[in-house]
N, C-alpha and C. Protein backbone atom coordinates (compact mmCIF):
# COMPACT_ATOMS: atom_id res chain seq x y z
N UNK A 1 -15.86 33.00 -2.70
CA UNK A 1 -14.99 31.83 -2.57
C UNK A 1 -15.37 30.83 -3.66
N UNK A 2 -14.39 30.27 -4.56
CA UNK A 2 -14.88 29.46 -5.32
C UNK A 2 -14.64 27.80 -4.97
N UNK A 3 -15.14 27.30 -5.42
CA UNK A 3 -15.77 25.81 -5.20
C UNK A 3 -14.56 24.98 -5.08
N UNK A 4 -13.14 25.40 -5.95
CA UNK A 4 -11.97 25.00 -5.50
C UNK A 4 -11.68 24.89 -4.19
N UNK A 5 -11.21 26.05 -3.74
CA UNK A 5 -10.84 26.18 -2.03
C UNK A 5 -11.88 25.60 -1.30
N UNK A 6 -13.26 25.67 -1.44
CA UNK A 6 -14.26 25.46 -0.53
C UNK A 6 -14.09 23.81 -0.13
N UNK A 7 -13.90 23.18 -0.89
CA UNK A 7 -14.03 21.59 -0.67
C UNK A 7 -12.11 21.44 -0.94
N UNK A 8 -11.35 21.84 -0.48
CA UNK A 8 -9.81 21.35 -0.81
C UNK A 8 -9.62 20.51 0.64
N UNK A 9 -10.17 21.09 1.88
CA UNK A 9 -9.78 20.56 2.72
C UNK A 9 -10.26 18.82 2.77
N UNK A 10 -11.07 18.74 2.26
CA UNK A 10 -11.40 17.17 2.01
C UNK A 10 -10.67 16.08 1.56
N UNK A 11 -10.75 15.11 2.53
CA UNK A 11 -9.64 13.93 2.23
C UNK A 11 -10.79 13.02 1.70
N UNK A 12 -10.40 12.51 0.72
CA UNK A 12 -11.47 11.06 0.37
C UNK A 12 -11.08 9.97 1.32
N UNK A 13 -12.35 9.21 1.80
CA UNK A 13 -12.37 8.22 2.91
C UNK A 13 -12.54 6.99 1.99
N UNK A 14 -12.55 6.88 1.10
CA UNK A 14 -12.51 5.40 0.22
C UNK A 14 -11.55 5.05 -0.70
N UNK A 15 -10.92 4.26 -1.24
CA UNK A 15 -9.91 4.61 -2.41
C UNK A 15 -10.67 4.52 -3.61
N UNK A 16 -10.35 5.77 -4.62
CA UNK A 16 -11.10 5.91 -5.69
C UNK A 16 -9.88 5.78 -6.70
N UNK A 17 -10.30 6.13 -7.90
CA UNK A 17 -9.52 5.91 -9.07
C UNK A 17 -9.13 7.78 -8.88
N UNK A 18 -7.46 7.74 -8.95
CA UNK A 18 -6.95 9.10 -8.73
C UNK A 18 -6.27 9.08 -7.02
N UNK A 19 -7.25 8.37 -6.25
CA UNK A 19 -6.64 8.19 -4.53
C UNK A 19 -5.22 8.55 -4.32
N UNK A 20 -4.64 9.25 -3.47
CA UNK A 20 -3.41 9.25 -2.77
C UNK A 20 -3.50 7.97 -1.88
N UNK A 21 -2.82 7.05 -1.64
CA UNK A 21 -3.12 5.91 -0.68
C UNK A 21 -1.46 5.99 0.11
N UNK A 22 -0.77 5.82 1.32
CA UNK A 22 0.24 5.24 1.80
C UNK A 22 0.61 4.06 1.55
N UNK A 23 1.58 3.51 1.70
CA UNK A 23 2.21 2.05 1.45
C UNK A 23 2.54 1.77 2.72
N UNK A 24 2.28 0.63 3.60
CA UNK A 24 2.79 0.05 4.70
C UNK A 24 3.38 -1.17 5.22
N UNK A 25 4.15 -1.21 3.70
CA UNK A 25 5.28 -2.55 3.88
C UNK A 25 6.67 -2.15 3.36
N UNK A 26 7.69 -2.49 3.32
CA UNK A 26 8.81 -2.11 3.14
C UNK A 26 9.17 -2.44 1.70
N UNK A 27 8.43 -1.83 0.87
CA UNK A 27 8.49 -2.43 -0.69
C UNK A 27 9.72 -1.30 -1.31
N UNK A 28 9.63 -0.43 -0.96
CA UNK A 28 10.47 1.18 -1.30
C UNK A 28 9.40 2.02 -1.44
N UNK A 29 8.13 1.57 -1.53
CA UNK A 29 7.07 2.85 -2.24
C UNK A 29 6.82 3.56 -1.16
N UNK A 30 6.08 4.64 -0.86
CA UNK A 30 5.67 5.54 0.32
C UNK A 30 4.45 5.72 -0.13
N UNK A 31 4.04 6.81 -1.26
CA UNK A 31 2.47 7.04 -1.61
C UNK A 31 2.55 6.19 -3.20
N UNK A 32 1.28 6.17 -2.93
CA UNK A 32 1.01 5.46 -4.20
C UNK A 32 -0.68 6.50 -4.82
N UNK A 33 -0.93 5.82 -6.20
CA UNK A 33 -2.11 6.73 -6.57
C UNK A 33 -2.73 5.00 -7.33
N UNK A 34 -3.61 5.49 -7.18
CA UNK A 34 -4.86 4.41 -7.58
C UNK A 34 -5.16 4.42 -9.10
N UNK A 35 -5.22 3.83 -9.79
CA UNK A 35 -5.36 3.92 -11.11
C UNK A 35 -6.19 2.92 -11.86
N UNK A 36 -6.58 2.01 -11.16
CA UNK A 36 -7.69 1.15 -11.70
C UNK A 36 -8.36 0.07 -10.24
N UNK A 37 -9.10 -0.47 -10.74
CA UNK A 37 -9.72 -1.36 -9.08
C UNK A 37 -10.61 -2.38 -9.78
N UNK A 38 -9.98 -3.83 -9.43
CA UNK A 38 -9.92 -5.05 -9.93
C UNK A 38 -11.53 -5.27 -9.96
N UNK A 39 -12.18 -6.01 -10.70
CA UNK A 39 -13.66 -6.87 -10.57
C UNK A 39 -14.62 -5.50 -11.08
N UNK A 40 -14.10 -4.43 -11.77
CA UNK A 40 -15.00 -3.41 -12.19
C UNK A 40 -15.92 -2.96 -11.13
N UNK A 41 -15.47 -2.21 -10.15
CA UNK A 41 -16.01 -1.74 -9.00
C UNK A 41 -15.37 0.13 -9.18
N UNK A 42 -16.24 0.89 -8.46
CA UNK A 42 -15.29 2.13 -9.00
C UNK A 42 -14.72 2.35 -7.76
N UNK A 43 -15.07 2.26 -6.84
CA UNK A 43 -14.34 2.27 -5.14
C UNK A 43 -13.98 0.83 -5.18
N UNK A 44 -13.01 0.53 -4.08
CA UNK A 44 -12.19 -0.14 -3.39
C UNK A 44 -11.99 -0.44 -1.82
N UNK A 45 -12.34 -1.29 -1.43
CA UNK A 45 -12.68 -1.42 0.44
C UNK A 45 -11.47 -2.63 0.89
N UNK A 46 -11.54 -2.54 2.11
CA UNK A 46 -10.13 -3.36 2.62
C UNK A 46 -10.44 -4.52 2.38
N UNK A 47 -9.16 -5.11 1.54
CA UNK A 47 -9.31 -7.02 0.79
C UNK A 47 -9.57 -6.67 -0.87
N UNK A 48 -9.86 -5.45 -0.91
CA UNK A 48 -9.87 -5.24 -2.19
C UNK A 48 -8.47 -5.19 -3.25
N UNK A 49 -8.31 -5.71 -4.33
CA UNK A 49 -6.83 -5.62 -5.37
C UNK A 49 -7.38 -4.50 -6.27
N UNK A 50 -5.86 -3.46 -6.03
CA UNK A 50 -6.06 -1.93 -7.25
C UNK A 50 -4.63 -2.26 -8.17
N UNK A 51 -4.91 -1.68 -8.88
CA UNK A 51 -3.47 -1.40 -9.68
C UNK A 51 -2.83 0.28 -9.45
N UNK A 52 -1.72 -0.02 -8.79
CA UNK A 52 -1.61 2.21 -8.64
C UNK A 52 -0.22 2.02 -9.02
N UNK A 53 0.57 3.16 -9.73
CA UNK A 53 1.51 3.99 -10.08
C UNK A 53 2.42 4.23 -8.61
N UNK A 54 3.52 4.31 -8.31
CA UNK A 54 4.37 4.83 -7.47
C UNK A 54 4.34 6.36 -7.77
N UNK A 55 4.05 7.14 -6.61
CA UNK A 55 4.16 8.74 -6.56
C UNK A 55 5.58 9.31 -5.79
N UNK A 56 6.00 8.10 -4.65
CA UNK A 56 6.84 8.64 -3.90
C UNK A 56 7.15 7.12 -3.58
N UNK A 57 8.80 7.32 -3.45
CA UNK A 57 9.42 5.90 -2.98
C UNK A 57 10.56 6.87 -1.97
N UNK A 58 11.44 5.52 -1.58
CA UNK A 58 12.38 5.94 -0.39
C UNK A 58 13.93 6.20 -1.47
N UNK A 59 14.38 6.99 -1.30
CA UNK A 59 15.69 7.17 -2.21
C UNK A 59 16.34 5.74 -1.87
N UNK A 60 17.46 5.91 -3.15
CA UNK A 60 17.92 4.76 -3.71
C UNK A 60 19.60 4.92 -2.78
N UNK A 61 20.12 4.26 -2.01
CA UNK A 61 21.54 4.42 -1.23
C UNK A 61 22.40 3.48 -1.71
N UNK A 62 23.49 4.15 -2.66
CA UNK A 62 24.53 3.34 -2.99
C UNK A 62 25.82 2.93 -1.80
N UNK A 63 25.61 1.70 -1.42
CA UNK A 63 26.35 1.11 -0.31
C UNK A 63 27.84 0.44 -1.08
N UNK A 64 27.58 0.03 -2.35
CA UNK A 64 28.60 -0.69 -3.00
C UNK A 64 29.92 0.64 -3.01
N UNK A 65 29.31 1.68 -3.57
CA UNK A 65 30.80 3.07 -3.27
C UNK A 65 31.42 3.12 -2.04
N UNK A 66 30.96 2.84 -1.37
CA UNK A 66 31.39 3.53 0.05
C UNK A 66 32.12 2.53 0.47
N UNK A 67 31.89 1.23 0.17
CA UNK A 67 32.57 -0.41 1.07
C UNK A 67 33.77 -0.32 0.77
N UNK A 68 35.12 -0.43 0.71
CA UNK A 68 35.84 -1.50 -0.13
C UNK A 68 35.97 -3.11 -0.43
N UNK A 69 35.72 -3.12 0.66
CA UNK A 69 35.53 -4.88 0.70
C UNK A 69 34.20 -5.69 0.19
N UNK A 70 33.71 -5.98 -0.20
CA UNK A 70 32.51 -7.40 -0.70
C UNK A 70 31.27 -6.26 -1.02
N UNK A 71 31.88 -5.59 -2.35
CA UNK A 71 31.55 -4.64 -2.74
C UNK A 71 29.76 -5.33 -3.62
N UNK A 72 30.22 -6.43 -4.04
CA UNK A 72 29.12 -7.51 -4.88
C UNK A 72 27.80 -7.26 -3.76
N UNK A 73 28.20 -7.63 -2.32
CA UNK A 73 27.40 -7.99 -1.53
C UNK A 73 26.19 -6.67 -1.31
N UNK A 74 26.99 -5.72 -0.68
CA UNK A 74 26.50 -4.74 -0.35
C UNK A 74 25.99 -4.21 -1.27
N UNK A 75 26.00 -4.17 -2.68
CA UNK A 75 25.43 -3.82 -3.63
C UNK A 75 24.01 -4.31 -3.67
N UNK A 76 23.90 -5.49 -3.71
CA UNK A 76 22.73 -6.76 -3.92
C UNK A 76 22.13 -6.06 -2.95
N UNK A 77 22.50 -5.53 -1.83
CA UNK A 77 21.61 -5.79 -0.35
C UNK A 77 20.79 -3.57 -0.78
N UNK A 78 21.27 -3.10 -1.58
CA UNK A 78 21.16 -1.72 -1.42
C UNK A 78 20.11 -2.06 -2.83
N UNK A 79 20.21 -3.27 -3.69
CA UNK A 79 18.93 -3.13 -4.64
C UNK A 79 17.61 -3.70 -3.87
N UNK A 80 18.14 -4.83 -3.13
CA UNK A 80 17.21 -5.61 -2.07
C UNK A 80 16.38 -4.01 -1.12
N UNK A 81 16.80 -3.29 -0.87
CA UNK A 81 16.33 -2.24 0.32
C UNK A 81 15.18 -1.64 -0.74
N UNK A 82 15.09 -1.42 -2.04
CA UNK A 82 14.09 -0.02 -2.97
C UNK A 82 13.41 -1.31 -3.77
N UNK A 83 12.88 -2.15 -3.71
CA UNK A 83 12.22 -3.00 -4.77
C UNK A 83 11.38 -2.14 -5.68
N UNK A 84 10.67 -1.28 -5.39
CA UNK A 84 9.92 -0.07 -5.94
C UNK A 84 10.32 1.24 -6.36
N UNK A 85 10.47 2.16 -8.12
CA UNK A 85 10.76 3.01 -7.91
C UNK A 85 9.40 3.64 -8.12
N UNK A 86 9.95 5.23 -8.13
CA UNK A 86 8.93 6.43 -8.71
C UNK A 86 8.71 5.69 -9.70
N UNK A 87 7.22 6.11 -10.27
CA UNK A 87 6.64 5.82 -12.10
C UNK A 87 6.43 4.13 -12.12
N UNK A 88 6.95 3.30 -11.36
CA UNK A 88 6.37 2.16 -11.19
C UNK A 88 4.97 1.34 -11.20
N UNK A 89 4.49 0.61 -12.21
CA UNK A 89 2.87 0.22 -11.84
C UNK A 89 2.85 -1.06 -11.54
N UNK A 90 2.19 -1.41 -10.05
CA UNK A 90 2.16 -2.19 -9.21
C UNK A 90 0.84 -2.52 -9.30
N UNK A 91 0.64 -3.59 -8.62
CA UNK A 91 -0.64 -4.03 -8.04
C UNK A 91 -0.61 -3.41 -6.27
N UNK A 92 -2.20 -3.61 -5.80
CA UNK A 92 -1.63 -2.94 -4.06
C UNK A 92 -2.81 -3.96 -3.74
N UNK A 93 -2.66 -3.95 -2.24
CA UNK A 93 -3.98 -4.68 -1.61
C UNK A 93 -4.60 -3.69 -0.64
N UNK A 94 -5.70 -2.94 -0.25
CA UNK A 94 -6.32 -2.23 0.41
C UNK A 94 -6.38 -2.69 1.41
N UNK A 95 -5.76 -2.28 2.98
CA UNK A 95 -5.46 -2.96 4.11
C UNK A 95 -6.46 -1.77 5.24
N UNK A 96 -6.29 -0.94 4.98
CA UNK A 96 -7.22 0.64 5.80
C UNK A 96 -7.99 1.23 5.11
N UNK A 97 -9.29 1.91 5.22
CA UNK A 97 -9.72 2.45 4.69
C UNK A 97 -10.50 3.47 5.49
N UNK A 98 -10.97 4.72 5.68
CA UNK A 98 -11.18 5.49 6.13
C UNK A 98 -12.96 5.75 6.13
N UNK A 99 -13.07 5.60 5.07
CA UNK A 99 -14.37 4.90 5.24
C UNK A 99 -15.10 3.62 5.87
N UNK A 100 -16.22 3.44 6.66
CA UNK A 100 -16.41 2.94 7.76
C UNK A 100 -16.66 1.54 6.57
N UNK A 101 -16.64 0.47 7.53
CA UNK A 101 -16.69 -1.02 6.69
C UNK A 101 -17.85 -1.89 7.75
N UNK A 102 -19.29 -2.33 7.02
CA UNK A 102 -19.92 -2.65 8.04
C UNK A 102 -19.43 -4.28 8.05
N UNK A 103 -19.36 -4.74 9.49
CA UNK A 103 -18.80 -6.29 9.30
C UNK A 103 -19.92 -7.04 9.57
N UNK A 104 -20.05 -8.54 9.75
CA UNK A 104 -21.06 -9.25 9.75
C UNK A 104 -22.20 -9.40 11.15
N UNK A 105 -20.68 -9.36 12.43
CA UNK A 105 -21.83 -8.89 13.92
C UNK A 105 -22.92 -7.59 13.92
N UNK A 106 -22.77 -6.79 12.69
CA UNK A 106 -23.49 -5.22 12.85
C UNK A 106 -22.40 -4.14 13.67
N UNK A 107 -21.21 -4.55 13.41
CA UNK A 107 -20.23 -3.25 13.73
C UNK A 107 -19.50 -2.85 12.86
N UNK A 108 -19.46 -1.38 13.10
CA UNK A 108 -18.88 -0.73 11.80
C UNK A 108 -16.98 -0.46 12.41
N UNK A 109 -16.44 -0.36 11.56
CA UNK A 109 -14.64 -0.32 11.40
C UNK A 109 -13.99 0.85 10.96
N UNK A 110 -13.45 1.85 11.61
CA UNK A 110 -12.95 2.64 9.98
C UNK A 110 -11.22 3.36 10.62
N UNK A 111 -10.45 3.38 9.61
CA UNK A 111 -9.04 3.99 10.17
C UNK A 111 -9.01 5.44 9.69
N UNK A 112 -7.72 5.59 10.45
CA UNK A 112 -7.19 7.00 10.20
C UNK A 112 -6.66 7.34 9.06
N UNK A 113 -6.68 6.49 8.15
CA UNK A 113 -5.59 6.68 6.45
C UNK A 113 -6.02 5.94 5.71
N UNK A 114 -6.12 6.07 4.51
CA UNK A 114 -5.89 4.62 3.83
C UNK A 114 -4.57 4.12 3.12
N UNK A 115 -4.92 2.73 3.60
CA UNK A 115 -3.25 2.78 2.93
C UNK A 115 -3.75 0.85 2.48
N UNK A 116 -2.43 0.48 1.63
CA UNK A 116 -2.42 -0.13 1.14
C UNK A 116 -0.78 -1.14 1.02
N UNK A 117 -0.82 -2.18 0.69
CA UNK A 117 0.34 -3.11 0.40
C UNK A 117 0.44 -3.50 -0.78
N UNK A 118 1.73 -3.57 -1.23
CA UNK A 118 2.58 -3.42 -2.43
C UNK A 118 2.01 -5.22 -3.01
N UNK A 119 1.57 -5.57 -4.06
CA UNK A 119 1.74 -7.16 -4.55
C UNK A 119 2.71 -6.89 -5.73
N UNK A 120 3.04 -8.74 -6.36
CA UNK A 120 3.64 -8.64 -7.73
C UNK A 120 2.30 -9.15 -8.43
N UNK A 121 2.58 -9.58 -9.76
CA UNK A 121 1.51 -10.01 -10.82
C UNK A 121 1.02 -11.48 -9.89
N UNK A 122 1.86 -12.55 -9.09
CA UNK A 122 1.62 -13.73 -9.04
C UNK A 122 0.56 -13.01 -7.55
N UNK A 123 0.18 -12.12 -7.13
CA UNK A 123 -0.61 -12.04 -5.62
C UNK A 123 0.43 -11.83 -4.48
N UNK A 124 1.76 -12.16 -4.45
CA UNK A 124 2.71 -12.19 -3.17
C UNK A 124 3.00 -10.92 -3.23
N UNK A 125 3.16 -10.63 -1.82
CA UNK A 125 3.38 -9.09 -1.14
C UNK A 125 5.59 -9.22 -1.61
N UNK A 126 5.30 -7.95 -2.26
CA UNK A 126 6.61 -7.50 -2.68
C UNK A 126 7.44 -7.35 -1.47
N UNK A 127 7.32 -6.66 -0.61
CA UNK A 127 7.85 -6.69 0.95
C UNK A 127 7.78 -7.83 1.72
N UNK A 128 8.86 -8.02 2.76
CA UNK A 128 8.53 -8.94 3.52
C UNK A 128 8.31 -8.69 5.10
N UNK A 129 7.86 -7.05 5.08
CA UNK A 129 7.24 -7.28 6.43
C UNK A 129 6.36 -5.93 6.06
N UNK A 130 5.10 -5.91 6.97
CA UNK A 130 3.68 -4.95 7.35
C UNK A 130 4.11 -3.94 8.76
N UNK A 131 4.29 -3.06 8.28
CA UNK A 131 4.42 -1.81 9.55
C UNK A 131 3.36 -1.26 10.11
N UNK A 132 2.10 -1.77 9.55
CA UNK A 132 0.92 -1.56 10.27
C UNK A 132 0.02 -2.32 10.80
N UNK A 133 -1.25 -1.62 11.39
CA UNK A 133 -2.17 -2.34 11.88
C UNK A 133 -3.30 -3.05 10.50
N UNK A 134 -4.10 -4.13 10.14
CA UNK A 134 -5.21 -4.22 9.22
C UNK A 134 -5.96 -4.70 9.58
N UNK A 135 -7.09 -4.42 8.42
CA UNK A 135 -8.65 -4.81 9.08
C UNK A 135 -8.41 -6.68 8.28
N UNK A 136 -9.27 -7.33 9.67
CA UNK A 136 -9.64 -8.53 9.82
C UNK A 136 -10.17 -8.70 8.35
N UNK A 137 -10.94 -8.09 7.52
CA UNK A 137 -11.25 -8.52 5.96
C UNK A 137 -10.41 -9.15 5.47
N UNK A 138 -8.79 -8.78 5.35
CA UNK A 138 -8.45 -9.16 4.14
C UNK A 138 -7.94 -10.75 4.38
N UNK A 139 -8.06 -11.08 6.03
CA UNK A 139 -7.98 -12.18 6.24
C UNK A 139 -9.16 -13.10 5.45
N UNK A 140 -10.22 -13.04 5.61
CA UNK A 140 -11.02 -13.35 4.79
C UNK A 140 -11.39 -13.47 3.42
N UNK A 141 -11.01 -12.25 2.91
CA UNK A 141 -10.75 -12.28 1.53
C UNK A 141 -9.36 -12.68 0.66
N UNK A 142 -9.37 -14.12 1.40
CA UNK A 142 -8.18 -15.07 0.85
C UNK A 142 -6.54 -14.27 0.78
N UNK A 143 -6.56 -13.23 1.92
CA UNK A 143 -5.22 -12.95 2.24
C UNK A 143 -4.56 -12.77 2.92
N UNK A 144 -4.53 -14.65 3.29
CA UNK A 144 -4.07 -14.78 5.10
C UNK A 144 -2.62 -14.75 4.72
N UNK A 145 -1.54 -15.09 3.65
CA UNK A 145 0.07 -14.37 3.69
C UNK A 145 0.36 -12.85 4.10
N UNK A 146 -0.61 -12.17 4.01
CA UNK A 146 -0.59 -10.96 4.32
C UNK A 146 -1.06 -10.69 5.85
N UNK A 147 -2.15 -10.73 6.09
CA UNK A 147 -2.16 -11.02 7.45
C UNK A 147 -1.55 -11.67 8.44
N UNK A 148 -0.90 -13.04 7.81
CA UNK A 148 0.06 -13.52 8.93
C UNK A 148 1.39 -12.23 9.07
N UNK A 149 1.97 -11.70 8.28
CA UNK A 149 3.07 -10.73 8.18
C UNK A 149 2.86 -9.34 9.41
N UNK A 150 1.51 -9.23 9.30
CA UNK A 150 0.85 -8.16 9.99
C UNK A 150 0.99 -8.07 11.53
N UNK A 151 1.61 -7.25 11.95
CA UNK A 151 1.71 -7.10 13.62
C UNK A 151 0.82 -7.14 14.41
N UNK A 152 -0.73 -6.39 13.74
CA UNK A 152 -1.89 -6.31 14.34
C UNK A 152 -3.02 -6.31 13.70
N UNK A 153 -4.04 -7.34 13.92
CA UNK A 153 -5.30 -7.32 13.01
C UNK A 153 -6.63 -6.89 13.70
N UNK A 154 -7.21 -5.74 13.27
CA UNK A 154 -8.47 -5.17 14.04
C UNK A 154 -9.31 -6.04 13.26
């Protein structure tokens, strides 16, 4: 057996440079890939800023063909739905991480995925709503707009 197959089943529990990460805001992106990680760090932990590439977004639905009426509108609202395509380079914010995170009481944290939220250049989350749960960090690490958006903060 060679060293390929032997270690394929392995998911990385941290986001590295190369990472598959999920997206869990309604930006259009779905997976994203990691491609650099802010403050010269080579991993990335939740509250952390990466820069990643779009791998997979949500198809693009032309609503303006199909209307006849306020054809302008429905148009606007069908660019409003994909803010993100494929080949896109974004900024993200690390919201999960799969690797365990020790916090300050002496308890450790860790999720089922890692995933991440879409920013622009100015820090604001490209989406305007969080479909997931995040770790209490990034509240701390000065990103309480994001956390307030958030349904649930572990």
């Amino acid at each position: 057996m060679d060293k390929t197959k032997k270690w394929s089943y392995l998911v990385r529990k941290e986001v590295l440079l190369k990472s598959l990460t999920q997206v869990i805001d309604n930006s259009g992106a779905l997976v994203v890939e990691c491609i650099n990680v802010f403050g010269g760090a080579r991993t990335a932990s939740i509250g952390d800023e990466i820069v990643c590439v779009v791998k997979k977004a949500r198809p693009i639905t032309d609503l303006g063909a199909s209307s006849s009426t306020g054809g302008s509108a429905s148009s606007a609202a069908a660019g409003a739905m994909t803010k993100l395509k494929k080949g896109d380079v974004a900024r993200a914010l690390v919201v999960r991480t799969r690797q365990p995170v020790r916090r300050l009481d002496g308890t450790f944290v860790a999720f089922d995925d890692n995933a991440v939220v879409m920013l622009n250049k100015q820090g604001q989350p490209v989406g305007n709503r969080v479909l997931g749960v995040i770790g209490s960090e990034c509240r701390q690490k000065r990103w309480a707009k994001i956390a307030s958006l958030a349904p649930k903060i572990v």
